[in-house]
N, C-alpha and C. Protein backbone atom coordinates (compact mmCIF):
# COMPACT_ATOMS: atom_id res chain seq x y z
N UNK A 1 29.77 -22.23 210.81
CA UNK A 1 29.68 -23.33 209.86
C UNK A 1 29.83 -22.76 208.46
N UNK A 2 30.63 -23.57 207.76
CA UNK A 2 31.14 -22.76 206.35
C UNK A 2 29.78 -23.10 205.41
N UNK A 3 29.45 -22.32 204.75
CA UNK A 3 27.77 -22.21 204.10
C UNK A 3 28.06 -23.30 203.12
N UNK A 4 29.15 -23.14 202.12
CA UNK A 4 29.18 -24.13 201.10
C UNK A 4 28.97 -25.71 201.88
N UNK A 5 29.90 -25.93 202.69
CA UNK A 5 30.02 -27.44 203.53
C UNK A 5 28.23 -27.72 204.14
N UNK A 6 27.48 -26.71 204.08
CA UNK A 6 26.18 -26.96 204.34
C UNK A 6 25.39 -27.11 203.24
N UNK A 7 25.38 -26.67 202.14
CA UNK A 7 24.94 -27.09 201.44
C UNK A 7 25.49 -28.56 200.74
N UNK A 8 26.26 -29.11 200.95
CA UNK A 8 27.02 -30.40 200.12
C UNK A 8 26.20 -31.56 201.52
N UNK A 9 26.38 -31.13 202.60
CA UNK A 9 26.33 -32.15 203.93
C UNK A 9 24.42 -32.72 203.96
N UNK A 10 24.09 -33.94 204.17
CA UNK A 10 22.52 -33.93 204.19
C UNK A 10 22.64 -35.04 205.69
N UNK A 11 21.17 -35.35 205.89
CA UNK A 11 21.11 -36.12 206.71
C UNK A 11 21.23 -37.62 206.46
N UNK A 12 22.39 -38.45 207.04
CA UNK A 12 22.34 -39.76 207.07
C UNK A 12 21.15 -40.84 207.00
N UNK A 13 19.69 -40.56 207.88
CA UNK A 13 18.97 -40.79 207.78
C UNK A 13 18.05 -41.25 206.90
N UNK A 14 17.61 -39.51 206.33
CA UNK A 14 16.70 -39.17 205.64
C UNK A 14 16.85 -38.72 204.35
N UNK A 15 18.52 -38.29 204.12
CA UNK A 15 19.14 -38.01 202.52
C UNK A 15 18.90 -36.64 202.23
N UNK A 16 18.22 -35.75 203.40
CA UNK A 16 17.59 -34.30 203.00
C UNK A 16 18.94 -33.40 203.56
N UNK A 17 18.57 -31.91 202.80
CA UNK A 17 19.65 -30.94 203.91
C UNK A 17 19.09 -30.54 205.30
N UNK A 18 20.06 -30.29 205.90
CA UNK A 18 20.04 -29.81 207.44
C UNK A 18 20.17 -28.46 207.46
N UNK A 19 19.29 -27.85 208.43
CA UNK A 19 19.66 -26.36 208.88
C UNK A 19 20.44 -26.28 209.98
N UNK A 20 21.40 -25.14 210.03
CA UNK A 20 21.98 -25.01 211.38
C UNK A 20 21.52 -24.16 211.79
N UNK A 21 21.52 -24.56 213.09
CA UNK A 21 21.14 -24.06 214.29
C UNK A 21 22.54 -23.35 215.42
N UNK A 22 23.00 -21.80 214.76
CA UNK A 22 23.92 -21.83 215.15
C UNK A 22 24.38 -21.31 216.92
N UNK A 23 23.18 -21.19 217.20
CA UNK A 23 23.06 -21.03 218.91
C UNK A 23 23.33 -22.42 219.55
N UNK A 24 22.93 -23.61 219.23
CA UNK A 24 22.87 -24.56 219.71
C UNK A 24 23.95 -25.52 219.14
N UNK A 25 24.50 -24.81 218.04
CA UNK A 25 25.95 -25.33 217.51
C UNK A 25 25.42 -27.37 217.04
N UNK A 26 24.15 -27.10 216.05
CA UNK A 26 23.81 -28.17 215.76
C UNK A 26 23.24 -28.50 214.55
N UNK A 27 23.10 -29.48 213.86
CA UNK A 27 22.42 -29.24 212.40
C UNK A 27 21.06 -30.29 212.69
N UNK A 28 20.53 -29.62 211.87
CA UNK A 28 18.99 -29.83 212.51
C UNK A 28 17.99 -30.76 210.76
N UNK A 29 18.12 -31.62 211.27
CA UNK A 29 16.99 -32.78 209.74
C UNK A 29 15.85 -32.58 210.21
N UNK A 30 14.71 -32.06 209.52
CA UNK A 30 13.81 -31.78 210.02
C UNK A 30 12.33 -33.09 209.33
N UNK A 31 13.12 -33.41 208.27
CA UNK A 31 12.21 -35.03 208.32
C UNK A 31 12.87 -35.73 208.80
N UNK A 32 13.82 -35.68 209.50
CA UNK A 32 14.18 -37.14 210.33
C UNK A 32 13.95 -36.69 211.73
N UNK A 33 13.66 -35.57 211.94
CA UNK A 33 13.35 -35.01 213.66
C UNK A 33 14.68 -35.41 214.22
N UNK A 34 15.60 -34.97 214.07
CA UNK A 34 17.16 -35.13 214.52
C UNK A 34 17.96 -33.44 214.97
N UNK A 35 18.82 -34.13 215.62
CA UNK A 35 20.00 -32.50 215.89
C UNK A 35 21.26 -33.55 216.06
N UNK A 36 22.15 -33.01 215.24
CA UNK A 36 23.27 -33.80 215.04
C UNK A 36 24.22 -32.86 215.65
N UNK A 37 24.95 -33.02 216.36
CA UNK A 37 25.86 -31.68 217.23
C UNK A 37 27.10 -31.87 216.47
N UNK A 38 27.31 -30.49 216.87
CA UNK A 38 29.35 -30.03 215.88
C UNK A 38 29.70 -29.84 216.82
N UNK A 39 31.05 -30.42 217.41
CA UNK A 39 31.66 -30.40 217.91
C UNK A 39 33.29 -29.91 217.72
N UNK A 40 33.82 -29.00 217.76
CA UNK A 40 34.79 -28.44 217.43
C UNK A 40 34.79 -28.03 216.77
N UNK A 41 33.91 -27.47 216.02
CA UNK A 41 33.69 -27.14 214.42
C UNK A 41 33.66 -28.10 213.56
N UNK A 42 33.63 -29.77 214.52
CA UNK A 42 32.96 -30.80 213.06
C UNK A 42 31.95 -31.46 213.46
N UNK A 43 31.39 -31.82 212.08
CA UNK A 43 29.22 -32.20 212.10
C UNK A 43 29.45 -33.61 212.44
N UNK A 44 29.07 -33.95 213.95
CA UNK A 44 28.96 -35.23 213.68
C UNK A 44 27.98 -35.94 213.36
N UNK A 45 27.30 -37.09 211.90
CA UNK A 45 26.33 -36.57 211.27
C UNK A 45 26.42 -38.50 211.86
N UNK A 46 26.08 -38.96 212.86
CA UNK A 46 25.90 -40.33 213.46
C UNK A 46 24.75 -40.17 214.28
N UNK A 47 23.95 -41.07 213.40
CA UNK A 47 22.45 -41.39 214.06
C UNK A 47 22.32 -41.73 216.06
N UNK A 48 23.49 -42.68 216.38
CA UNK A 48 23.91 -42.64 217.55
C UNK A 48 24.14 -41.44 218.44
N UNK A 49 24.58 -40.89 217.74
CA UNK A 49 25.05 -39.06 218.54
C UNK A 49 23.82 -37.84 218.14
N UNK A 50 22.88 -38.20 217.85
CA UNK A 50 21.51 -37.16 217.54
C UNK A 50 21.21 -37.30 218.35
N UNK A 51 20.38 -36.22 218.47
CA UNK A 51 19.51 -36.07 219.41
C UNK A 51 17.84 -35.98 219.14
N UNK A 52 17.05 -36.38 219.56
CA UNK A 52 15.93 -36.72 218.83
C UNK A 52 15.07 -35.36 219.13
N UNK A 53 14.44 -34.52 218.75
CA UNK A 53 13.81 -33.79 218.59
C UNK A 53 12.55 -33.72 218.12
N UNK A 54 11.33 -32.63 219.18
CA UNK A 54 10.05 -32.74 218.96
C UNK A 54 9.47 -32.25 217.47
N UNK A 55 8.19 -32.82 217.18
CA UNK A 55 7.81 -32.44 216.03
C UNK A 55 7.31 -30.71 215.69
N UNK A 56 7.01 -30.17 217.16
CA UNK A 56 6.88 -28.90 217.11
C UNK A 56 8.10 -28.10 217.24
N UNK A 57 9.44 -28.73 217.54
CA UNK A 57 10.98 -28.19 217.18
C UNK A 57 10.97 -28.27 216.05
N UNK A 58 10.81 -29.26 215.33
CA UNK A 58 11.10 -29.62 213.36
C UNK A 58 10.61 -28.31 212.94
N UNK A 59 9.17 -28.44 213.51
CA UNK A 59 8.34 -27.42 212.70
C UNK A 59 9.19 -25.74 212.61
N UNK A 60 9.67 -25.87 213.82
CA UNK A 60 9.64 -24.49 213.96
C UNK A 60 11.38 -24.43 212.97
N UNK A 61 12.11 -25.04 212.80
CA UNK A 61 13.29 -24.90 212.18
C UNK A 61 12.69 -25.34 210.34
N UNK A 62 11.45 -25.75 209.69
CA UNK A 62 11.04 -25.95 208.70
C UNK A 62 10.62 -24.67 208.51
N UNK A 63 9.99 -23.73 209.26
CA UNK A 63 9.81 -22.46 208.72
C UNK A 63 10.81 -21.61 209.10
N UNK A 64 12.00 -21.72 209.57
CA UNK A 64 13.33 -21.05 209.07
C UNK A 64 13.87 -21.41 207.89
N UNK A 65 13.56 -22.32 207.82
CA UNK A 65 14.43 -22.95 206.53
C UNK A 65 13.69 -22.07 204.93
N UNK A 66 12.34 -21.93 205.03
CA UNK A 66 11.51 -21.40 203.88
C UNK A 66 12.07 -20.00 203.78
């Protein structure tokens, strides 16, 4: 994932940035408890296509993010 395009990209949701998660090839809103998957190398950033994620997942990608 190109670093600049991550910093410009936020969550649809929640309006915050996303971390990627680049094992799981996903960007991760951690106040909206979401994983938005890339697919081919593009973010698909549709509330429909997330995946909902636990609050002890958030957590643990909120202290990557620090």
């Amino acid at each position: 994932m190109d670093p600049k395009l991550l910093e410009i990209l936020v969550c649809p949701v929640s309006k915050t940035k996303l971390v990627f998660d680049k094992e799981h090839q996903e960007l991760i809103s951690t106040s909206a408890n979401l994983a938005y998957p890339i697919r081919d190398g593009i973010p698909i950033l549709l509330e429909d296509e997330a995946r909902q994620i636990s609050a002890e997942e958030a957590e643990k990608y909120r202290k990557q993010k620090a």
